[in-house]
Protein backbone atom coordinates (compact mmCIF):
# COMPACT_ATOMS: atom_id res chain seq x y z
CA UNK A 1 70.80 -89.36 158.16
CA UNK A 2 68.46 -87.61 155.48
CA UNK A 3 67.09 -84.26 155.66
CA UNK A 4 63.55 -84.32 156.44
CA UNK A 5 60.62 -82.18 158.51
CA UNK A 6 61.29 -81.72 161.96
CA UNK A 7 57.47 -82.53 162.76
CA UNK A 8 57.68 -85.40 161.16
CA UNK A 9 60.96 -86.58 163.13
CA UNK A 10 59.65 -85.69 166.23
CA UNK A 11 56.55 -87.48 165.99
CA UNK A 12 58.62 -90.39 164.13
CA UNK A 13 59.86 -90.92 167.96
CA UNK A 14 56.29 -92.10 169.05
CA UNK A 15 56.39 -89.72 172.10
CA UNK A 16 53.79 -86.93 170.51
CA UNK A 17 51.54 -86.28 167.69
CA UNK A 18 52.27 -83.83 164.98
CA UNK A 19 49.70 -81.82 166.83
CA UNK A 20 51.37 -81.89 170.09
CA UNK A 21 55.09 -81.08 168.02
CA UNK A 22 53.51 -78.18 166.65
CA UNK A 23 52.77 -76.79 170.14
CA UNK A 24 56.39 -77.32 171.18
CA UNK A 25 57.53 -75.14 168.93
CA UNK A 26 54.68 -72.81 169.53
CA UNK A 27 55.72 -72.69 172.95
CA UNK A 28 59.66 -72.40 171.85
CA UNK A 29 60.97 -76.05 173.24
CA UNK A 30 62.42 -77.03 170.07
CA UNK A 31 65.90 -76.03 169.10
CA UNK A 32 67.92 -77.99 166.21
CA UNK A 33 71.57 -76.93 166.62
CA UNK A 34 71.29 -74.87 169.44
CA UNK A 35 68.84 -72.87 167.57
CA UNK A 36 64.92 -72.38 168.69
CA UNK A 37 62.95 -73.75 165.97
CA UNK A 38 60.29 -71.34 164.61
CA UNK A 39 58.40 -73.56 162.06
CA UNK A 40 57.20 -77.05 162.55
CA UNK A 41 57.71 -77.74 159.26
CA UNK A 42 61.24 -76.49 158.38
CA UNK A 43 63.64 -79.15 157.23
CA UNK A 44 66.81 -80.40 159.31
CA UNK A 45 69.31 -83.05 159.23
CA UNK A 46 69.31 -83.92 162.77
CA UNK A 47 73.26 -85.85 162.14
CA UNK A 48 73.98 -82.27 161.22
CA UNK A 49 71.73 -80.37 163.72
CA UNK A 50 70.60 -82.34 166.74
CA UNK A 51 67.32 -81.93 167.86
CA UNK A 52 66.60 -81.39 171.23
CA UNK A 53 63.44 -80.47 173.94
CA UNK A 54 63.32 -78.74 176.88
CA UNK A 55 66.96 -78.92 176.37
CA UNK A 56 66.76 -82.62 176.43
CA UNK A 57 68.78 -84.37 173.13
CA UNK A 58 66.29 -86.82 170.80
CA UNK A 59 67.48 -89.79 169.45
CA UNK A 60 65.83 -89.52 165.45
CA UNK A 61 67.17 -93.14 164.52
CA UNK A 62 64.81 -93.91 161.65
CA UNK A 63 63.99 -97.77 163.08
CA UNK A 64 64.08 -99.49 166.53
CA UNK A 65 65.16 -102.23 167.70
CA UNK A 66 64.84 -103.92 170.34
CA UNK A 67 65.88 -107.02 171.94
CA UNK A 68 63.25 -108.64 174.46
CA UNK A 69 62.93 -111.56 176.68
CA UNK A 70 59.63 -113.28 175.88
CA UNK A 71 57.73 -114.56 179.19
CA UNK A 72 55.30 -117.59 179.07
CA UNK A 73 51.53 -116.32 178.50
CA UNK A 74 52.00 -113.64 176.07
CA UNK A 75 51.21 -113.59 172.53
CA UNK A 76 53.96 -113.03 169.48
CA UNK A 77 51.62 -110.14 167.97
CA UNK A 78 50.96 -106.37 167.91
CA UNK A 79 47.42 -106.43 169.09
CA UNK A 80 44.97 -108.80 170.60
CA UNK A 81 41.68 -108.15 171.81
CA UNK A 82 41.22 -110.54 174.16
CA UNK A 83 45.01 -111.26 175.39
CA UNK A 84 48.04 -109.40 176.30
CA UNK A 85 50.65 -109.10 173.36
CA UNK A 86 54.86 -108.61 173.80
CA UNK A 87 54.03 -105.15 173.02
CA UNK A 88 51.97 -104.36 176.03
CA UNK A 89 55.96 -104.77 177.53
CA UNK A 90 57.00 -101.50 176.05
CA UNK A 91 56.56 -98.23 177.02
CA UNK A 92 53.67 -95.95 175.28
CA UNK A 93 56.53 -94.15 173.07
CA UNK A 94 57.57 -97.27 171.74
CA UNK A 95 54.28 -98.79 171.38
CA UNK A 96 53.42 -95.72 168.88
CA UNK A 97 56.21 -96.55 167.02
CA UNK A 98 54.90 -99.57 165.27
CA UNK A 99 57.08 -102.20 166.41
CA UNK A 100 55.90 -105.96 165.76
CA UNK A 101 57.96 -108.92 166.50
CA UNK A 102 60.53 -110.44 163.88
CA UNK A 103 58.94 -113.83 163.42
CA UNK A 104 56.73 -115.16 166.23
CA UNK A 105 56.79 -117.16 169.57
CA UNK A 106 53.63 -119.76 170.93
CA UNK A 107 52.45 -118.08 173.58
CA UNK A 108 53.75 -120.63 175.96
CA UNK A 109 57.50 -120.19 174.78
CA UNK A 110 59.93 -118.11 176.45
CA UNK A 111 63.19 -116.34 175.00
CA UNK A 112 64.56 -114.23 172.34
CA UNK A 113 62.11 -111.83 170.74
CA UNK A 114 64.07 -109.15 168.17
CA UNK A 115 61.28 -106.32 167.84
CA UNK A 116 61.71 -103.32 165.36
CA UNK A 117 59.81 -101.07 162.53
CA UNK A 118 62.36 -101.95 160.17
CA UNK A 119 60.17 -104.45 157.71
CA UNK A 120 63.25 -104.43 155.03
CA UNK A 121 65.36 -106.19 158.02
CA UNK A 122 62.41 -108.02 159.28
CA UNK A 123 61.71 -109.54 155.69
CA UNK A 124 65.47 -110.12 155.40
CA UNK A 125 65.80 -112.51 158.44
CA UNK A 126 62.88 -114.32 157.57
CA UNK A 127 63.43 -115.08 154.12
CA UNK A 128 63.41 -118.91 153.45
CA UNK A 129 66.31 -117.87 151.28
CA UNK A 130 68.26 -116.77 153.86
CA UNK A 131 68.15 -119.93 156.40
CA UNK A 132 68.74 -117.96 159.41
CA UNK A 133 69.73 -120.68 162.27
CA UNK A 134 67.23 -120.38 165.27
CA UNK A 135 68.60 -122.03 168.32
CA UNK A 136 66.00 -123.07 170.70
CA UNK A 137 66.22 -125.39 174.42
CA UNK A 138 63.56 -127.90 174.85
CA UNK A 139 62.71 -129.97 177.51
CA UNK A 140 60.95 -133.03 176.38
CA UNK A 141 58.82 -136.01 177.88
CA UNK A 142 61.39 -139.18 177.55
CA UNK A 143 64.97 -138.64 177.00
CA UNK A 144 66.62 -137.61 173.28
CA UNK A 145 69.15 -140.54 171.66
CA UNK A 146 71.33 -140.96 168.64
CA UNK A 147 68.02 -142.20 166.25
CA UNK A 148 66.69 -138.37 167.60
CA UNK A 149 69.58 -136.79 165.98
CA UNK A 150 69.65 -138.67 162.98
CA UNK A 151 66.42 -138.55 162.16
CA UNK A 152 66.51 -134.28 162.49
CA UNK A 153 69.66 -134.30 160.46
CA UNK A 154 68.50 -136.16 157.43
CA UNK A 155 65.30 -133.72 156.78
CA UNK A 156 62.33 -135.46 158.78
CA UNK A 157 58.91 -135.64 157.37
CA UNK A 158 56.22 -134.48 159.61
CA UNK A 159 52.45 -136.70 159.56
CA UNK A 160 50.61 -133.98 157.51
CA UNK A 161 53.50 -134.78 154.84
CA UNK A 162 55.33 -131.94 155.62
CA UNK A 163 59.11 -132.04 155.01
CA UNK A 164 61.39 -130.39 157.45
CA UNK A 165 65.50 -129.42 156.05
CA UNK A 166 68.16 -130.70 157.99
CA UNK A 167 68.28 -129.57 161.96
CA UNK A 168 70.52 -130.01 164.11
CA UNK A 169 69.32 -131.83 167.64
CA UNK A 170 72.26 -132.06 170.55
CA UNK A 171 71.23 -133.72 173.81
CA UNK A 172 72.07 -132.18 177.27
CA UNK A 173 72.69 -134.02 180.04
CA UNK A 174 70.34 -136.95 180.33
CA UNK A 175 68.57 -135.84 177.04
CA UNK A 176 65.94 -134.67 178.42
CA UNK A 177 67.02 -131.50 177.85
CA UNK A 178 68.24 -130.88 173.99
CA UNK A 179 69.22 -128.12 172.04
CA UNK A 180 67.50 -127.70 168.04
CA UNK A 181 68.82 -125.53 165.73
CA UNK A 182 66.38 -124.55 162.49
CA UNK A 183 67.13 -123.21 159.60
CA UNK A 184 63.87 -122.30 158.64
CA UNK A 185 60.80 -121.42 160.40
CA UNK A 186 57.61 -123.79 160.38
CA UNK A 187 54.33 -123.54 161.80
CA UNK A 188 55.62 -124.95 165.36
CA UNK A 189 58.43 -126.95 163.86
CA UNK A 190 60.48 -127.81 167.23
CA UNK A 191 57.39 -129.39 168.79
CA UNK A 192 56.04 -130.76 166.20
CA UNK A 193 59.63 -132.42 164.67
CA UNK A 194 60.02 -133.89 168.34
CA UNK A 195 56.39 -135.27 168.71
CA UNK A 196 56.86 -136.46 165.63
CA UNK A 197 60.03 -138.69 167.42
CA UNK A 198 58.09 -139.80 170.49
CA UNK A 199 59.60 -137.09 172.25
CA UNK A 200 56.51 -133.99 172.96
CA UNK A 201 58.24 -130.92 174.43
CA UNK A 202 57.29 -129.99 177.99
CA UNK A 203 58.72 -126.52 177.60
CA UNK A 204 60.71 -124.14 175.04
CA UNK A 205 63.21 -121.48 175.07
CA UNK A 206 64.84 -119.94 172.26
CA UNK A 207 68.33 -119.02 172.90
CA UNK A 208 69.29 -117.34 169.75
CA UNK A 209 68.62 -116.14 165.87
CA UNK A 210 71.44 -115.83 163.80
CA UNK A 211 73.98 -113.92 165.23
CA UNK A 212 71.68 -112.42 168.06
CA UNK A 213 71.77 -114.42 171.21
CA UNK A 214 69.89 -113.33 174.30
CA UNK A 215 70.89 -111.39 176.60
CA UNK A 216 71.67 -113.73 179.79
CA UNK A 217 70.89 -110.22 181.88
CA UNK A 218 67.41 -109.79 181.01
CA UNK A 219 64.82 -111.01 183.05
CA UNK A 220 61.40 -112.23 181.55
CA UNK A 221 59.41 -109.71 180.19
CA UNK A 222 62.42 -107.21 180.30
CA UNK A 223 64.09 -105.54 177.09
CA UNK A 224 66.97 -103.52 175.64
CA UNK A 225 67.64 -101.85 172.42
CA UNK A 226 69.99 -103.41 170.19
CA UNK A 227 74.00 -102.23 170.93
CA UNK A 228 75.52 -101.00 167.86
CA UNK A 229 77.68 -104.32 167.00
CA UNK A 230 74.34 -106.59 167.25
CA UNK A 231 72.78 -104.25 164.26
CA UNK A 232 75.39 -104.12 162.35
CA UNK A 233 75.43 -108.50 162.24
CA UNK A 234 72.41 -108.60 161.78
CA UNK A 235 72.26 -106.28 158.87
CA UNK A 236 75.10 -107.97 156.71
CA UNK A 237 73.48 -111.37 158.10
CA UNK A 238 69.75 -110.04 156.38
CA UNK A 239 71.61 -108.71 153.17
CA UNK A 240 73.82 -111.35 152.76
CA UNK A 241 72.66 -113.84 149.90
């Protein structure tokens, strides 16, 4: 971890304002090492010299990310003036963070939701270039067959004349229950491939992007930071070419 301003690294954590970390250490509540800071300004490397308040250690990470479980009814989008967003899930600390969601949800589907500040990772994993799989559960109207599967697998063109790579469709059950696996990311590309097939989805789920599958323990509309071994996939996934 870099050296940097210890006002800046406590207000990087989205809990208080450069204002409010310059009372702290007015007041004393900042040590870094063990040692009471005396100037918001000085310079630490918090790997070197943790930072703590009140005694309490900070984690200075310099991005977030967080793994969340998208409910129905909730837009994929920072802020909305009119309707709730996935960030009005988070806590305020996180909110002033910055996050925004790593690609985008309709508001009527449900699943995995990666969430971070970190746009160099973000831009990574949506890079056409990159072809990260998404792996989504649809239930359809009508039941998916062989012709389905074929006709997702050989690149299906959509009305407007838009042109869809390869997917992968695999039928559950009956097949009215399917799993679709992208490897890009079009404008509503699951429902729109399987309209396309006679087939309109009653409902979605995504299940997984890339390496990153959700969480079977999180409930709708609940969320967990990343674990250490899910970053580090995801990273050599994003700067793999």
């Amino acid at each position: 971890m870099s050296i940097d301003r210890i006002d800046k690294l406590l207000s990087a954590t989205g809990r208080w304002s450069r204002k409010e970390v310059k009372e702290l250490v007015r007041q004393g509540r900042v040590q870094a090492g063990g040692r009471t800071v005396l100037r918001p300004e000085e310079k630490v490397d918090p790997a070197a010299l943790p930072l703590t308040v009140d005694g309490a250690a900070l984690d200075c990470a310099p991005f977030v990310y967080v793994m969340l479980h998208k409910p129905a009814g909730l837009l994929s989008a920072t802020e909305d003036r009119n309707q709730p967003t996935v960030l009005d899930l988070l806590p305020p600390e996180l909110k002033r963070r910055g996050l925004f969601p790593v690609g985008r949800l309709d508001k009527d589907t449900t699943g995995l939701l990666l969430l971070t500040d970190d746009g160099t990772l973000a831009h990574n994993l949506l890079s056409p270039k990159k072809h990260v799989d998404k792996l989504y559960r649809a239930q359809v109207e009508g039941r998916v067959d062989e012709a389905d599967r074929a006709a997702l697998a050989g690149g299906l063109a959509l009305g407007d004349g838009t042109v869809c790579l390869p997917a992968g469709l695999e039928p559950v059950g009956d097949g009215s229950v399917c799993l679709v696996t992208l490897h890009e990311g079009k404008y509503h590309q699951v429902k729109r491939m399987l309209a396309a097939r006679g087939k309109p989805v009653v409902s979605l789920h995504r299940l997984a992007m890339g390496p990153l599958t959700l969480d079977q323990g999180l409930e709708p509309g609940k969320w967990r930071f990343l674990t250490a071994q899910e970053l580090e996939e995801l990273c050599r996934l994003g700067a793999a070419t």
